[in-house]
Protein backbone atom coordinates (compact mmCIF):
# COMPACT_ATOMS: atom_id res chain seq x y z
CA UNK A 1 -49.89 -26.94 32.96
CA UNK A 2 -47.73 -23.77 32.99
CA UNK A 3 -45.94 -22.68 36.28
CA UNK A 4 -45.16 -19.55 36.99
CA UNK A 5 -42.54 -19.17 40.20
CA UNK A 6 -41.54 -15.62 41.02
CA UNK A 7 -38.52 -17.80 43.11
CA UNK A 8 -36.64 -16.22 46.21
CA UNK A 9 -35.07 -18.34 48.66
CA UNK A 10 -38.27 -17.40 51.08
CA UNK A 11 -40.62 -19.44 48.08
CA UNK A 12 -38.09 -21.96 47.08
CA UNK A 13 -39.59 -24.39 49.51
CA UNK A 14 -42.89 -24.55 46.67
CA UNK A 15 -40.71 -26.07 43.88
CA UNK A 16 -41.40 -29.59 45.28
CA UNK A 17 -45.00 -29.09 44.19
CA UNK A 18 -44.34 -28.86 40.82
CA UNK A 19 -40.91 -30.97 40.27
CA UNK A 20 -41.14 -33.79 38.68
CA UNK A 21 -44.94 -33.51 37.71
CA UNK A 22 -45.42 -34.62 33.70
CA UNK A 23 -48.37 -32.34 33.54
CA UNK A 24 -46.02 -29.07 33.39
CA UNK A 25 -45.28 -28.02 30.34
CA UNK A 26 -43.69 -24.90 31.11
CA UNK A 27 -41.87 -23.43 34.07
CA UNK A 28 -41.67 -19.52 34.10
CA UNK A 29 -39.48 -18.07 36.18
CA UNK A 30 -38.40 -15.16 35.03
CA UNK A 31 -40.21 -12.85 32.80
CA UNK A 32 -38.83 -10.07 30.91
CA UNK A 33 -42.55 -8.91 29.42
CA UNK A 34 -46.29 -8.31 30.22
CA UNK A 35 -47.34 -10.15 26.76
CA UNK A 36 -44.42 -13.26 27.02
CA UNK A 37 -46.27 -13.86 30.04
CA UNK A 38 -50.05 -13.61 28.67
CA UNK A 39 -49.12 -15.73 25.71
CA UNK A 40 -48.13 -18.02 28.26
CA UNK A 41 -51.07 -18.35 30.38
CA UNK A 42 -53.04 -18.09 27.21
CA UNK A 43 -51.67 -21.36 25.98
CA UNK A 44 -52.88 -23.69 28.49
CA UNK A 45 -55.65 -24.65 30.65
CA UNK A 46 -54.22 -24.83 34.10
CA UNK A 47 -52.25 -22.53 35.74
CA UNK A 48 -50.05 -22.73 38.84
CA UNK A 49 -48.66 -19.46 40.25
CA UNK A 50 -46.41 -19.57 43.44
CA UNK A 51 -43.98 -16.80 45.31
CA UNK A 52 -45.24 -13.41 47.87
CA UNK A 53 -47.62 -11.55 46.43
CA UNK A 54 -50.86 -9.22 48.05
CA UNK A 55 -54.59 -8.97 46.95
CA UNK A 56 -53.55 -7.05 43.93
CA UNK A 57 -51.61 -9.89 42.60
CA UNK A 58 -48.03 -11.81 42.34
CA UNK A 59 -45.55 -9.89 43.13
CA UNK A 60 -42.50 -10.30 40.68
CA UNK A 61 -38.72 -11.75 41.50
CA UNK A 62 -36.93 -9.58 44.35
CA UNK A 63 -34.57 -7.35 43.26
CA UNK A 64 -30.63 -7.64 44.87
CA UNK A 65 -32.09 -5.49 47.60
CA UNK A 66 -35.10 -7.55 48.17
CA UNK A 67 -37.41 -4.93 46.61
CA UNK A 68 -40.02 -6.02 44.50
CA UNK A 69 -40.55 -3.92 41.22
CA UNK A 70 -43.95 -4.91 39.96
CA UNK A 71 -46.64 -7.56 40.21
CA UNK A 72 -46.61 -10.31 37.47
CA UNK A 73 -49.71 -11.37 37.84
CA UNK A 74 -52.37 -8.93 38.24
CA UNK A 75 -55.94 -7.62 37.20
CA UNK A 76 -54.68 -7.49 33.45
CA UNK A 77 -54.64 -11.27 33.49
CA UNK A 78 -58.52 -11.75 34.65
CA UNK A 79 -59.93 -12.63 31.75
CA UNK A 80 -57.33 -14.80 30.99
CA UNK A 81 -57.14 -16.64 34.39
CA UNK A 82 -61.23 -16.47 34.38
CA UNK A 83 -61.43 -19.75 31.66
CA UNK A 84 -58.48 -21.35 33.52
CA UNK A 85 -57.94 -23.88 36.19
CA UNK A 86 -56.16 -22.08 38.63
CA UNK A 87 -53.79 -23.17 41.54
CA UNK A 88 -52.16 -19.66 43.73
CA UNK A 89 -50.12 -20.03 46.49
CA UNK A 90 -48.92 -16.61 47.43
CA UNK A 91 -50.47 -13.93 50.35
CA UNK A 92 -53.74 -13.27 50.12
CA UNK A 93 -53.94 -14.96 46.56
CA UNK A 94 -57.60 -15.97 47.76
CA UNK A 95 -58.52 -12.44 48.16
CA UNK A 96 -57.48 -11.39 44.34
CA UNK A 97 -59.27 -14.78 42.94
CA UNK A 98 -62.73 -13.76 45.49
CA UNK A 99 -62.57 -10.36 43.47
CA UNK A 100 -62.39 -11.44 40.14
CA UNK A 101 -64.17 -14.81 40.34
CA UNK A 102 -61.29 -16.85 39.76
CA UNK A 103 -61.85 -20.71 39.42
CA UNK A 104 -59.25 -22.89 41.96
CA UNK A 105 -57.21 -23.36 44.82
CA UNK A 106 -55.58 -20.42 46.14
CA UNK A 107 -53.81 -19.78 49.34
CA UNK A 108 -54.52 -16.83 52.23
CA UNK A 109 -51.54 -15.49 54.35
CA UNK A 110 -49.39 -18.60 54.32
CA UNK A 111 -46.19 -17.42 56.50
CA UNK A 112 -42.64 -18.26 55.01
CA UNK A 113 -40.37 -15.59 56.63
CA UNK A 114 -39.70 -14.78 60.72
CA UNK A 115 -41.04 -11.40 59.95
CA UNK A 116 -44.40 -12.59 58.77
CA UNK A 117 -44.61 -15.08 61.86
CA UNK A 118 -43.97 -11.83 63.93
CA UNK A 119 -46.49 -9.60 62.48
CA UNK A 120 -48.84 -12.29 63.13
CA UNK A 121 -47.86 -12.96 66.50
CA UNK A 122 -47.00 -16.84 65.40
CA UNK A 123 -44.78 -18.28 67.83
CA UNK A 124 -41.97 -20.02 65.58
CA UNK A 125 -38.28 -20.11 64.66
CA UNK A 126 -36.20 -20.24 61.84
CA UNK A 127 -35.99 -24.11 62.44
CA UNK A 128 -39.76 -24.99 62.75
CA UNK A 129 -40.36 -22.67 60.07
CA UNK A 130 -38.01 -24.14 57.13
CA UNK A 131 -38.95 -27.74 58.41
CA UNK A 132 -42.68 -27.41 58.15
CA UNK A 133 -42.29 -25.27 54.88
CA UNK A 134 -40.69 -28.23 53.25
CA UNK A 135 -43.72 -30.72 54.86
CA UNK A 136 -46.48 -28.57 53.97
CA UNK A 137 -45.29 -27.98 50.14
CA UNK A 138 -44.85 -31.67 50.10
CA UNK A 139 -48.24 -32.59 51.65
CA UNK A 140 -49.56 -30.08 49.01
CA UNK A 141 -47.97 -31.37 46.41
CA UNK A 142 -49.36 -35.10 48.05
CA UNK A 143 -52.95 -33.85 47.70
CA UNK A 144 -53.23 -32.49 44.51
CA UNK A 145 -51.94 -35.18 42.74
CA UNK A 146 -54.20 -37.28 44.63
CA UNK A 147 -57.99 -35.47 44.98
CA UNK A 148 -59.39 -33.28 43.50
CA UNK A 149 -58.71 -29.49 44.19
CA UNK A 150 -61.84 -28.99 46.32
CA UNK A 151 -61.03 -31.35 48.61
CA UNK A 152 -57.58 -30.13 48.71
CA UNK A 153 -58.53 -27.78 51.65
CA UNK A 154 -59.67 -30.46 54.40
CA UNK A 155 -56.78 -32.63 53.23
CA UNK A 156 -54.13 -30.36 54.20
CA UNK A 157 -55.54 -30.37 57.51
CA UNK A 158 -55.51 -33.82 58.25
CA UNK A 159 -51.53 -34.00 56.97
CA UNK A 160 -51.10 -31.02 59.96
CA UNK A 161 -48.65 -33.75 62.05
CA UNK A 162 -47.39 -30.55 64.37
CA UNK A 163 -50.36 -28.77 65.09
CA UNK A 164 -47.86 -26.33 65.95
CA UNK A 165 -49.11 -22.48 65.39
CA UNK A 166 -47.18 -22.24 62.42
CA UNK A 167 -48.51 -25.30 60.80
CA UNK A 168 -52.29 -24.49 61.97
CA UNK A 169 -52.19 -20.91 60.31
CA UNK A 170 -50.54 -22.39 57.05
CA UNK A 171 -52.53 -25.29 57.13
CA UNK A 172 -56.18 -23.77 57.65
CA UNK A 173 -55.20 -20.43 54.98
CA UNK A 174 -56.23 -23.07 51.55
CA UNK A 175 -59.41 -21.95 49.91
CA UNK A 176 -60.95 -23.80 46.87
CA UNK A 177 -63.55 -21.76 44.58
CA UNK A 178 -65.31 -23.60 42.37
């Protein structure tokens, strides 16, 4: 399995779901080249990809000033993701795999910031929200080394202890597309 992890201290929270699995082969975190990272998602059959991102794709690392400069992932990599097992946890990473018929789990708006919890009107703070991060990339990490990636979905949902309105968006924004 190759990971790829566009990390920011917003996304660092997702490393547990990946540390210490022997399936990864490769951890990508930072890329310096469109190709580097095709011949990387080329060489293997499952893919994990994890950070902020939009329909259009992931977006790359944060610059110092938090801007992003470019998507890693995006509709260049179809037809290699297409053949792949797929795993994205990123905003809206279920709306880019619905339009190009990507096979996997993949995540809808999944809040990880106070200023996402506001736009959404989601009740929250800073606390709840780095707490339950932690919990849900651990319960994530929990169910897919334990079922199998369709039921991955209902899973989650049963592991919502809080039931707060955090946890209830987070938890019920996991799609599986076979």
């Amino acid at each position: 399995m190759t990971v790829i992890h566009a990390n920011d201290p917003t996304t660092q929270f997702l490393s547990v779901i990946y540390s210490q699995r022997e399936d990864v082969r490769r951890i990508i975190t930072e890329i310096n080249t469109t190709s580097e990272l095709k011949r990387a998602v080329h060489d293997d059959d499952s893919i994990m990809m994890f950070g902020h991102g939009n329909e259009y794709g992931l977006f790359s690392k944060p610059d110092k000033k938090g801007r992003v400069r470019r998507l890693l992932i995006k509709a260049e990599f179809v037809y290699l993701l297409r053949e792949k097992t797929c795993i994205g946890i990123w905003c809206k990473a279920n709306e880019f795999a619905k339009q190009y018929n990507l096979h996997g789990l993949f995540s809808g708006m999944i809040i990880s910031e106070l200023e996402e919890a506001s736009l959404f009107a989601i009740p929250t703070t800073i606390e709840e929200l780095n707490c339950e991060n932690v919990k849900f990339a651990q319960n994530l990490k929990y169910c897919l080394e334990t079922f199998s990636l369709n039921e991955v979905p209902a899973r989650m949902k049963e592991l919502d202890d809080a039931k707060s309105p955090l946890t209830t968006f987070n938890y019920n924004n996991l799609y599986y597309f076979p």
